[in-house]
N, C-alpha and C. Protein backbone atom coordinates (compact mmCIF):
# COMPACT_ATOMS: atom_id res chain seq x y z
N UNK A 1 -48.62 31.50 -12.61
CA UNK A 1 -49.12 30.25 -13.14
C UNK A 1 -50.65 30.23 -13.02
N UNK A 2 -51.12 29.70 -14.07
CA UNK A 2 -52.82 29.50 -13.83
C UNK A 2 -52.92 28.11 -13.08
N UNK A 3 -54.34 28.96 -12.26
CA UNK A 3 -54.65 28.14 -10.99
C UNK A 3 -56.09 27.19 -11.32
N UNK A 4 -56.39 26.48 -10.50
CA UNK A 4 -57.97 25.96 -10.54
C UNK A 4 -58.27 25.72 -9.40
N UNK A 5 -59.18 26.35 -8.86
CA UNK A 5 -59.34 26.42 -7.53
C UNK A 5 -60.60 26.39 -7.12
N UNK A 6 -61.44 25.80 -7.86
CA UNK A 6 -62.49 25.09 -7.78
C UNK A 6 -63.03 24.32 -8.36
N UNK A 7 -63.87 23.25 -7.90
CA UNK A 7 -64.22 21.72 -8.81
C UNK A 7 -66.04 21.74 -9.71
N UNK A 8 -65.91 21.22 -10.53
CA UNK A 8 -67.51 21.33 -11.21
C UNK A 8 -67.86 20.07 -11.41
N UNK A 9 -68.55 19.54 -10.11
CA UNK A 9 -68.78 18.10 -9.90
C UNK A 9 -69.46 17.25 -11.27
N UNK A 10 -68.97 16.04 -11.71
CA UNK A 10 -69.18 15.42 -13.00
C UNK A 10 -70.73 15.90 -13.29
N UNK A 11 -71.12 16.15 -14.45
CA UNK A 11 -72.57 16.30 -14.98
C UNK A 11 -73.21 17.85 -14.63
N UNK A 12 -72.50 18.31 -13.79
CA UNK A 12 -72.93 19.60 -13.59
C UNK A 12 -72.09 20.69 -14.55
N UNK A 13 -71.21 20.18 -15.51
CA UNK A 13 -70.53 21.32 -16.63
C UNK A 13 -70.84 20.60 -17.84
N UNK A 14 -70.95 21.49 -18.47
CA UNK A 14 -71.01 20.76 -19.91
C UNK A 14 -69.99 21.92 -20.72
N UNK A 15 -69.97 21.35 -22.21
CA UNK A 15 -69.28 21.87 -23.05
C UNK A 15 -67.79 21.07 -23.45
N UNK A 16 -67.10 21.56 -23.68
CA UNK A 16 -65.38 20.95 -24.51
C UNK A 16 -64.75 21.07 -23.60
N UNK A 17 -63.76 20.81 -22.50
CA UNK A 17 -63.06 20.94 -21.79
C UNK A 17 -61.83 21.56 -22.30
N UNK A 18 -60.97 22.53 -21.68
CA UNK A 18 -59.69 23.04 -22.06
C UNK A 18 -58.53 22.15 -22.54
N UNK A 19 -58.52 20.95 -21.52
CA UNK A 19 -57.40 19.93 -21.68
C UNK A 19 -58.45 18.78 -20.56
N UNK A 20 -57.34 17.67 -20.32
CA UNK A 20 -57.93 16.41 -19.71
C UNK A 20 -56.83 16.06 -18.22
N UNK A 21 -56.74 15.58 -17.55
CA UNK A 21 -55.94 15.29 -16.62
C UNK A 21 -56.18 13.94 -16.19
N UNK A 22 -55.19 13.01 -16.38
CA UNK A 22 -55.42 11.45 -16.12
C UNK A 22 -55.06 11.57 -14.67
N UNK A 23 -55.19 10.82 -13.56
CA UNK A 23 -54.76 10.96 -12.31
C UNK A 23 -55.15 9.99 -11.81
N UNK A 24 -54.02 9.28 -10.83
CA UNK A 24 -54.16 7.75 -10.18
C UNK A 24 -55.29 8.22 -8.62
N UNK A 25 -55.53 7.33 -7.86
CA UNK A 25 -56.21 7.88 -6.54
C UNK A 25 -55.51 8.89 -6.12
N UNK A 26 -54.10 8.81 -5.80
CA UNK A 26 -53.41 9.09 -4.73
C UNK A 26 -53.64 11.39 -5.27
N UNK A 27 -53.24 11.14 -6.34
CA UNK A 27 -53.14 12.32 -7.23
C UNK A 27 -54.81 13.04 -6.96
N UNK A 28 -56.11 12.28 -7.11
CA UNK A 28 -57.08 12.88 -7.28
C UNK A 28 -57.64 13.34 -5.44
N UNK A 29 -56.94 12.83 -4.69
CA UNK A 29 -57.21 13.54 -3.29
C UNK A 29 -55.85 14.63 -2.97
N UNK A 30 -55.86 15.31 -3.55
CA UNK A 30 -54.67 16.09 -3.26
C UNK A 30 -54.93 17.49 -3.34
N UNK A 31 -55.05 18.16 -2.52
CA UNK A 31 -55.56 19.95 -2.82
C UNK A 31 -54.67 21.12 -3.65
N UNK A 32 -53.48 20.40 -3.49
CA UNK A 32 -52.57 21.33 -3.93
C UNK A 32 -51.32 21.00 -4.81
N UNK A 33 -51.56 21.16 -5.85
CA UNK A 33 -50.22 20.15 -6.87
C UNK A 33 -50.32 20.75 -8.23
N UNK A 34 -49.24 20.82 -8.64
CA UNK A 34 -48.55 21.53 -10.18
C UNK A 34 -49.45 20.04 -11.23
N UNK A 35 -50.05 20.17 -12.39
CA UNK A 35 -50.55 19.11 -12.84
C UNK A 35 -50.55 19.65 -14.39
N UNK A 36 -50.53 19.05 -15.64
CA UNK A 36 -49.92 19.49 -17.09
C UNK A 36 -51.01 18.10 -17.04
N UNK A 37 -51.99 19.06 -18.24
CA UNK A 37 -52.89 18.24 -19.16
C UNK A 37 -52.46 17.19 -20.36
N UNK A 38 -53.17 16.82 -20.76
CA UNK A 38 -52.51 15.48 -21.71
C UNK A 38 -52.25 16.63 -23.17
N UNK A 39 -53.21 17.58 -23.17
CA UNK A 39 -52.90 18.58 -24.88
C UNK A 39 -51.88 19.90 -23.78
N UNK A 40 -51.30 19.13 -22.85
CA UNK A 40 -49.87 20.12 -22.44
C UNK A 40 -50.00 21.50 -21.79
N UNK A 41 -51.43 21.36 -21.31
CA UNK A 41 -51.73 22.76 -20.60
C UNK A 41 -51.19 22.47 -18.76
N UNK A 42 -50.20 23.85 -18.48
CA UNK A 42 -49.68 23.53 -17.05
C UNK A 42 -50.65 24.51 -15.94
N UNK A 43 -50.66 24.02 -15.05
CA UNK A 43 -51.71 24.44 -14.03
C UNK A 43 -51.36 24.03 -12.77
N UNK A 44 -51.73 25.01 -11.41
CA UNK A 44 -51.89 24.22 -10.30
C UNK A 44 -52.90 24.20 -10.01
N UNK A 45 -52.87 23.19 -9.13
CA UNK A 45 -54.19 23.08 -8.93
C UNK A 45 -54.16 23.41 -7.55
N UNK A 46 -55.38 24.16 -6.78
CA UNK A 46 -55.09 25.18 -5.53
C UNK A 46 -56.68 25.20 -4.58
N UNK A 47 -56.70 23.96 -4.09
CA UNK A 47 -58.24 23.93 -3.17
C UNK A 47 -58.01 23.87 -2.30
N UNK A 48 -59.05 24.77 -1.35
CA UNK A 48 -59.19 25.09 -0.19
C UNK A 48 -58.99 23.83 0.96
N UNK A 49 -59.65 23.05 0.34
CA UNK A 49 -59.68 21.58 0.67
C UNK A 49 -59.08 20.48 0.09
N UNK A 50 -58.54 19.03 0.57
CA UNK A 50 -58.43 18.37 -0.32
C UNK A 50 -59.74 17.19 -0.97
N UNK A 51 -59.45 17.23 -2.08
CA UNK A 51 -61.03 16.49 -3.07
C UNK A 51 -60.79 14.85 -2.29
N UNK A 52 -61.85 14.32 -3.44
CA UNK A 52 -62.01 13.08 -3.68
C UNK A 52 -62.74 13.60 -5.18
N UNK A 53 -61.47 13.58 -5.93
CA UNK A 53 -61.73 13.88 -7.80
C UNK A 53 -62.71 12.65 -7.79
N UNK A 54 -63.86 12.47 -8.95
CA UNK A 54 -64.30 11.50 -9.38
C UNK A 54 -63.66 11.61 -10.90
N UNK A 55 -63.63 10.63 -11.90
CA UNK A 55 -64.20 10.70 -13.05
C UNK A 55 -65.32 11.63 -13.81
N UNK A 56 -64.86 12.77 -14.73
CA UNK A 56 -66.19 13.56 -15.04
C UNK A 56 -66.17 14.75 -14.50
N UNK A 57 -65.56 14.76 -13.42
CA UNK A 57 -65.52 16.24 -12.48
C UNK A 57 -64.70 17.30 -13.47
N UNK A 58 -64.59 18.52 -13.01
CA UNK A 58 -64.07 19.63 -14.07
C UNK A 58 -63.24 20.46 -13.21
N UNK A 59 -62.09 20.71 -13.45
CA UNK A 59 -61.26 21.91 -12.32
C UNK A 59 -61.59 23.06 -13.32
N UNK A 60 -62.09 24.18 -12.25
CA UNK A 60 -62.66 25.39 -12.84
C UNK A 60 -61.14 26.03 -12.94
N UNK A 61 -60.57 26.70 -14.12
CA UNK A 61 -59.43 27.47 -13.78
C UNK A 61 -60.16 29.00 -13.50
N UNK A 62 -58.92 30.18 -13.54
CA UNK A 62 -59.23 31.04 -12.73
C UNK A 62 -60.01 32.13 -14.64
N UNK A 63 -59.92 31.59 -15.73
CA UNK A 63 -60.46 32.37 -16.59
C UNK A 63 -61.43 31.59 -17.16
N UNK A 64 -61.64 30.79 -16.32
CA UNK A 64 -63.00 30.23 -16.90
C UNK A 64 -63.13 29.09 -17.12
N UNK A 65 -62.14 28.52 -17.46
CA UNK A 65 -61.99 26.97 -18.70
C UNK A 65 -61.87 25.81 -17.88
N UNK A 66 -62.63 24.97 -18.12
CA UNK A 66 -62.33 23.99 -17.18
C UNK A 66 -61.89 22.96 -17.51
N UNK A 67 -60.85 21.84 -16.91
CA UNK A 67 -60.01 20.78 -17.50
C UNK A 67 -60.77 19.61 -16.68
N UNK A 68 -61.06 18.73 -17.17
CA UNK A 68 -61.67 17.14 -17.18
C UNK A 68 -60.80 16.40 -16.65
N UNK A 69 -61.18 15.97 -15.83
CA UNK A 69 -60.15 14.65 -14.88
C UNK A 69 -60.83 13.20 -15.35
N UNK A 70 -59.94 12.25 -15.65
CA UNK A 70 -59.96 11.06 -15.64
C UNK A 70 -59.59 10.52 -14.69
N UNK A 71 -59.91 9.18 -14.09
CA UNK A 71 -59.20 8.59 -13.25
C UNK A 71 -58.67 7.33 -14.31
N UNK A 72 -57.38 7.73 -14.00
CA UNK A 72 -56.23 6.73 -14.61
C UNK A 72 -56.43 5.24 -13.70
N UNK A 73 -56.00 4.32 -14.84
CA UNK A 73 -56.00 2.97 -14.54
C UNK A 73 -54.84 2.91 -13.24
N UNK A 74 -54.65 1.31 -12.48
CA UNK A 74 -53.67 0.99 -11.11
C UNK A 74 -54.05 -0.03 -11.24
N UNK A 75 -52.75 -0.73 -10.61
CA UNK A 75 -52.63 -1.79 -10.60
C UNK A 75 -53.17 -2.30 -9.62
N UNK A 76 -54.44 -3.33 -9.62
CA UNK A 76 -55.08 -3.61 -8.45
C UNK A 76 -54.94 -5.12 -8.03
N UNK A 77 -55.63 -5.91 -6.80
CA UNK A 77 -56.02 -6.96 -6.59
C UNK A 77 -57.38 -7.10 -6.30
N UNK A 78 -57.95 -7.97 -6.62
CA UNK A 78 -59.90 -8.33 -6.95
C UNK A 78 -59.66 -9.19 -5.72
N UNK A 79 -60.22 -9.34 -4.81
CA UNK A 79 -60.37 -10.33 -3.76
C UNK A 79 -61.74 -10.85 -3.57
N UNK A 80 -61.56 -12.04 -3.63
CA UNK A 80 -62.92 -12.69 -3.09
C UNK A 80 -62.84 -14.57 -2.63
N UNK A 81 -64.27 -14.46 -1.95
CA UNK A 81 -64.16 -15.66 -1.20
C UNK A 81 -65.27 -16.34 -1.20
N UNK A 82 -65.26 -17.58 -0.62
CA UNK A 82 -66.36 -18.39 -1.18
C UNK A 82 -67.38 -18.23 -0.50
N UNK A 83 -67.75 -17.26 0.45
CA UNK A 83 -68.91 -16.89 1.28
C UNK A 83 -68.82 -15.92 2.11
N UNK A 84 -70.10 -14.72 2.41
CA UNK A 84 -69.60 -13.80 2.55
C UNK A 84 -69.22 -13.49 3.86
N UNK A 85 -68.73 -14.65 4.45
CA UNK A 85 -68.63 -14.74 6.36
C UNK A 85 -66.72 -14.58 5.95
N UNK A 86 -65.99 -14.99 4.90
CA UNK A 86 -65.14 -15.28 4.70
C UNK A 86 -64.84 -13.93 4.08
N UNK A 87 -65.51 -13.29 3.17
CA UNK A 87 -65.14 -11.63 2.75
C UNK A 87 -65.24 -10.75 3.96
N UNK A 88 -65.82 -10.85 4.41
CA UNK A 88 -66.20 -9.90 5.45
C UNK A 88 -64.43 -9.88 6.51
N UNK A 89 -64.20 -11.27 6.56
CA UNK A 89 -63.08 -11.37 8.24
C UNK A 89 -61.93 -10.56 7.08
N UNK A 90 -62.13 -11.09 5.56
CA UNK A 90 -60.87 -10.44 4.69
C UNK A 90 -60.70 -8.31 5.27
N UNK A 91 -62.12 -8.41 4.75
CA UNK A 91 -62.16 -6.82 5.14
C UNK A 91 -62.09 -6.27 6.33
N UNK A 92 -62.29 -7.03 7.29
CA UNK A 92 -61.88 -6.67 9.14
C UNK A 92 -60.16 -6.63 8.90
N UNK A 93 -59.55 -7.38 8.09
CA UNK A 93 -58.28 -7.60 7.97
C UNK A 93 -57.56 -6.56 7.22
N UNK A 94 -58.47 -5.94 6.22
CA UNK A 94 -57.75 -4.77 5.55
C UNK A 94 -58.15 -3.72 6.13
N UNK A 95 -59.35 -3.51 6.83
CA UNK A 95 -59.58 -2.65 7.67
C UNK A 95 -58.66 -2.07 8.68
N UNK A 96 -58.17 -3.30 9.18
CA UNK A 96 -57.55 -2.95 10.31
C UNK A 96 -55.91 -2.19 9.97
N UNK A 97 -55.83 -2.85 8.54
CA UNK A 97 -54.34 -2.07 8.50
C UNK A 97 -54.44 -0.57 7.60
N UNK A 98 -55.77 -0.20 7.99
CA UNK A 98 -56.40 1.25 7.08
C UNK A 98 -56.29 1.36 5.87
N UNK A 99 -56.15 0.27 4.77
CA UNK A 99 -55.92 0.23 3.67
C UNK A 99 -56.96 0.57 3.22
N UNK A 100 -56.84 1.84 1.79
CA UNK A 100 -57.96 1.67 1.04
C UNK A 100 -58.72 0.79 0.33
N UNK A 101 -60.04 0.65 0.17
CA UNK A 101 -60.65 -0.54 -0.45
C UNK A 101 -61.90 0.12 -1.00
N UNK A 102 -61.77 -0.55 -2.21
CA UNK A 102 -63.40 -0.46 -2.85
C UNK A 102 -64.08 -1.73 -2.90
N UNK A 103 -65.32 -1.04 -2.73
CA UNK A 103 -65.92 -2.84 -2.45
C UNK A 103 -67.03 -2.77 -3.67
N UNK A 104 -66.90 -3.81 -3.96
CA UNK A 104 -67.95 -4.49 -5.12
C UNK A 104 -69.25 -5.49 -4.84
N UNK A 105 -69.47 -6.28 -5.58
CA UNK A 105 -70.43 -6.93 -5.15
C UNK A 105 -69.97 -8.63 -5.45
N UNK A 106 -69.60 -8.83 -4.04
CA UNK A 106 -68.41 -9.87 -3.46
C UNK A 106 -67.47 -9.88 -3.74
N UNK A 107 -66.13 -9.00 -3.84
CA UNK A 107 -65.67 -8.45 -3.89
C UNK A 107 -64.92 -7.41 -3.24
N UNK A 108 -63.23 -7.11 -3.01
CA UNK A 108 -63.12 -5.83 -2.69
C UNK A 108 -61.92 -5.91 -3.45
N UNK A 109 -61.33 -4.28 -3.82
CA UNK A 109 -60.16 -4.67 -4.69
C UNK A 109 -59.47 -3.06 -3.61
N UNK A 110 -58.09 -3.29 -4.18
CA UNK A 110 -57.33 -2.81 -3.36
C UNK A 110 -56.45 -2.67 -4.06
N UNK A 111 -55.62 -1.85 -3.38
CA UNK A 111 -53.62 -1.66 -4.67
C UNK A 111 -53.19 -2.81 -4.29
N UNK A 112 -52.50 -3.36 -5.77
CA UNK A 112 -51.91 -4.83 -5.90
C UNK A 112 -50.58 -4.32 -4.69
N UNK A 113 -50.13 -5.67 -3.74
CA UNK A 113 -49.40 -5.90 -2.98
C UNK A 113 -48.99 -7.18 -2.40
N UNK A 114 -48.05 -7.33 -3.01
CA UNK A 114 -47.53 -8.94 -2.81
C UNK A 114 -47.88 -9.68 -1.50
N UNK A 115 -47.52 -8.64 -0.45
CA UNK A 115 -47.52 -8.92 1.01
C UNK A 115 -48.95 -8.73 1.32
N UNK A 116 -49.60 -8.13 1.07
CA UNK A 116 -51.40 -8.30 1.87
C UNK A 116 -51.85 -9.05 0.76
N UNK A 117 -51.39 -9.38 -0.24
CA UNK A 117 -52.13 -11.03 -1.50
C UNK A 117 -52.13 -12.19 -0.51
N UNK A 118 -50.26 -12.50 -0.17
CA UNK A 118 -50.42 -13.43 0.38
C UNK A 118 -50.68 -13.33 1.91
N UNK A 119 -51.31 -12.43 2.65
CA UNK A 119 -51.81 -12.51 3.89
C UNK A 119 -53.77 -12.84 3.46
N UNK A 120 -54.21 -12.31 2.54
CA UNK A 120 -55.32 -12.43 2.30
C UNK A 120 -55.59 -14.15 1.85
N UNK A 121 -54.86 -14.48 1.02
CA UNK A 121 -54.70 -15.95 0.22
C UNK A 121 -54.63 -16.97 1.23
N UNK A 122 -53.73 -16.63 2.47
CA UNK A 122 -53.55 -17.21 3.49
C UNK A 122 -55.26 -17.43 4.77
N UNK A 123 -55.70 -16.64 4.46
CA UNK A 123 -57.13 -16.39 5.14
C UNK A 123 -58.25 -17.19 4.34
N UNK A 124 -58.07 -17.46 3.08
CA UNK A 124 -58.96 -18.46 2.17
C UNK A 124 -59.59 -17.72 0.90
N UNK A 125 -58.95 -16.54 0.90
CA UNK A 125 -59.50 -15.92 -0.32
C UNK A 125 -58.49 -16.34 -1.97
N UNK A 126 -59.31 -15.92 -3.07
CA UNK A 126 -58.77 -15.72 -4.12
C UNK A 126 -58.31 -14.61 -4.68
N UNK A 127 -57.29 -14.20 -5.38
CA UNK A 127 -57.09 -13.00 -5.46
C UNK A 127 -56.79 -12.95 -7.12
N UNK A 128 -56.87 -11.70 -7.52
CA UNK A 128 -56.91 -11.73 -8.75
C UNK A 128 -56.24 -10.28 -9.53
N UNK A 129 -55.32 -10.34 -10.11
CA UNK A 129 -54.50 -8.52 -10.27
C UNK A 129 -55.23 -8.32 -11.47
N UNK A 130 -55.46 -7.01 -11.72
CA UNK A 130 -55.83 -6.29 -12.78
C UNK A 130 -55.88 -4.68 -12.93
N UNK A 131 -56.00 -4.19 -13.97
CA UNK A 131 -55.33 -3.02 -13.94
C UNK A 131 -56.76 -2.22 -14.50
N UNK A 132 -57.39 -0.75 -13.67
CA UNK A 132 -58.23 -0.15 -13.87
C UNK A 132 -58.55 0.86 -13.25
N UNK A 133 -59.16 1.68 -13.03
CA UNK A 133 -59.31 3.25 -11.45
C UNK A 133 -59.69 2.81 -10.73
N UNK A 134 -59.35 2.71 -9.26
CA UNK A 134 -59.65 2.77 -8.52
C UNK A 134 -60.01 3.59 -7.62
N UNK A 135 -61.49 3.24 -7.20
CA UNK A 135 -62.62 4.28 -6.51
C UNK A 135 -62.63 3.76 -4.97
N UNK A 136 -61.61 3.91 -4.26
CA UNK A 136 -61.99 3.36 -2.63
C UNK A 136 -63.25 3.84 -1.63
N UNK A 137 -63.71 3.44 -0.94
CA UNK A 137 -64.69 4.16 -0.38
C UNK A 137 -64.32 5.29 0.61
N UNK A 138 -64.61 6.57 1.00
CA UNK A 138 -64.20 7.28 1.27
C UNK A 138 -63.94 7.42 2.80
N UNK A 139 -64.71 6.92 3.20
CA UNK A 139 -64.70 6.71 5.15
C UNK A 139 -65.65 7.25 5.47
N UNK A 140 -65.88 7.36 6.99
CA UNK A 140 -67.14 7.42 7.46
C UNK A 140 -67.65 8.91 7.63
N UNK A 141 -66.47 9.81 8.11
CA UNK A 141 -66.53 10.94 7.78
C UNK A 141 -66.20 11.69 6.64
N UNK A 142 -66.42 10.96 5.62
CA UNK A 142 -66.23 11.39 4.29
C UNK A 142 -67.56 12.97 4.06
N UNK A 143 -68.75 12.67 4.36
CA UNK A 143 -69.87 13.28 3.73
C UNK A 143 -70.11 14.14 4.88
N UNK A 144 -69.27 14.08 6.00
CA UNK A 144 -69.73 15.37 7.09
C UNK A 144 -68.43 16.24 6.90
N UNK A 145 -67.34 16.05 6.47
CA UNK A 145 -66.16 16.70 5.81
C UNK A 145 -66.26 17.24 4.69
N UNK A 146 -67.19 16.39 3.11
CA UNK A 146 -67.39 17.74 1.95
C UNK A 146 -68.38 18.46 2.30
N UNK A 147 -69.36 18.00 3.39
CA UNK A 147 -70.36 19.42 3.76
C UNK A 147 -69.53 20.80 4.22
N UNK A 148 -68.19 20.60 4.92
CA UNK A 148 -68.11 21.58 5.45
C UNK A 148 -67.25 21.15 7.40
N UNK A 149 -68.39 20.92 7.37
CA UNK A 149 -67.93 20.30 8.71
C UNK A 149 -67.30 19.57 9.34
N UNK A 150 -66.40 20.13 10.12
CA UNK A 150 -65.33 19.17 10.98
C UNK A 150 -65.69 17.62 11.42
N UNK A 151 -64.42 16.80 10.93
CA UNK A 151 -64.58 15.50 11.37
C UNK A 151 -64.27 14.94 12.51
N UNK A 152 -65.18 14.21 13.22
CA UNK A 152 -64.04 14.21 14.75
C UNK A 152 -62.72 13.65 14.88
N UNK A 153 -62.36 13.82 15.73
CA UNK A 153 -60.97 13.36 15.80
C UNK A 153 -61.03 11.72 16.00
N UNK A 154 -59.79 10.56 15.07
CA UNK A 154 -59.74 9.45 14.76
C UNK A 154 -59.12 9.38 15.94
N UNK A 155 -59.28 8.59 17.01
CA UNK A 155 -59.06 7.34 18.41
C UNK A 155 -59.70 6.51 18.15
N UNK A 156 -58.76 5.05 18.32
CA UNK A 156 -59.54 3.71 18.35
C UNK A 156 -58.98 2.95 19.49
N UNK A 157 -58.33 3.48 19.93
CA UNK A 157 -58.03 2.58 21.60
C UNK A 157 -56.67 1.60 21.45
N UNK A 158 -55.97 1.80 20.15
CA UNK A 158 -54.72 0.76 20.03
C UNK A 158 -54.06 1.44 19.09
N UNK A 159 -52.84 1.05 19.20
CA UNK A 159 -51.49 2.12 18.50
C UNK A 159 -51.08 0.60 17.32
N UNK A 160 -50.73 1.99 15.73
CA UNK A 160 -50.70 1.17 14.73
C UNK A 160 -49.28 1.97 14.50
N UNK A 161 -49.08 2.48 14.96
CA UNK A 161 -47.39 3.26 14.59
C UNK A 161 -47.50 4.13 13.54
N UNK A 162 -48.77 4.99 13.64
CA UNK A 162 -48.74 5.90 12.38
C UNK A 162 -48.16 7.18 12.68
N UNK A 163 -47.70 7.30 11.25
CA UNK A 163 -46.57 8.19 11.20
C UNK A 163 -46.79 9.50 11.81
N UNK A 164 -46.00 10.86 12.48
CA UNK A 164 -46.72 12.01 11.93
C UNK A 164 -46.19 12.80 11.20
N UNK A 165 -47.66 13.55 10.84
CA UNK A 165 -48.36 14.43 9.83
C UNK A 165 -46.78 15.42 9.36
N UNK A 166 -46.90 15.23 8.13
CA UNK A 166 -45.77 16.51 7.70
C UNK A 166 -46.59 17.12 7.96
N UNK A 167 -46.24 18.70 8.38
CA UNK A 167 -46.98 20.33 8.75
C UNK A 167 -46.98 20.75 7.02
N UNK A 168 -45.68 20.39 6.42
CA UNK A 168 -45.95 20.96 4.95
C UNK A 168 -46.73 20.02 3.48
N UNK A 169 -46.80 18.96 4.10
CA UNK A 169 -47.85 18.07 3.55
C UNK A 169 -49.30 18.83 2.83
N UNK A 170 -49.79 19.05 1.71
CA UNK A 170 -50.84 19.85 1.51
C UNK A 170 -51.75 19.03 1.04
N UNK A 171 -52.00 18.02 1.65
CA UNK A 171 -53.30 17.03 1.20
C UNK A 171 -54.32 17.94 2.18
């Protein structure tokens, strides 16, 4: 099977792309996954690491050609509040349950979820569903992890019951 096993960060390729690949978040952080272009080209895709795809980026295959990632629309919630003492306790609140979030400008939107709508709604916010890509922010060791370098190990002093790690998991 043809592979792609390396990325050509948005603006740094030019030319026609081979095929296109729509992909929700969950899909564009993933290092290792069988993926079929929208003009039906099949591929895995095979990184050393796992990404954070943007929009624009290019998977290099192994003869050259590179396929264009989109980030596909999701179903989101827009949250916001009437001051930003009131966004902020929202985001200590999604924080705390490690949910991804992208933040805007007053604003944070998140995957639509009935149950953190009405825990947020309940706190004094407005919430609002709509459907578009979502770009979460990456975390704190996001930019010492695509350098290369090891992230330290996550301890925060209180148990959230997270799961463990499949060993065959290839994120």
């Amino acid at each position: 099977m043809l592979r792609a096993t390396q990325i050509a960060p948005a603006g740094q390729w030019q030319g026609s792309p081979a095929d296109v690949v729509r992909l929700d978040y969950d899909r564009r952080t993933r290092r290792r996954l069988t993926l079929i272009g929208q003009g039906g080209l099949n591929f895995l895709l095979d990184l050393a690491r796992a990404p954070v795809l943007a929009a624009g980026d290019g998977l290099m295959l192994e003869d050259g050609r590179i396929v264009a990632v989109e980030a596909a629309p999701e179903r989101l919630m827009e949250i916001a509040c009437g001051d930003a003492r009131a966004l902020s306790r929202v985001a200590w609140h999604l924080g705390n349950r490690h949910l991804p979030c992208e933040i805007g400008v007053g604003t944070l939107l998140i995957r639509a979820d009935h149950v953190i709508g009405a825990m947020v709604q309940g706190l004094g916010a407005a919430v609002r569903e709509l459907e578009r890509p979502f770009n979460p922010e990456a975390g704190a060791y996001a930019a010492s992890a695509a350098a290369g370098a090891a992230a330290p190990h996550h301890h925060h002093g209180h148990a959230h019951g997270h799961a463990e790690q499949d060993p065959d998991d290839e994120r």
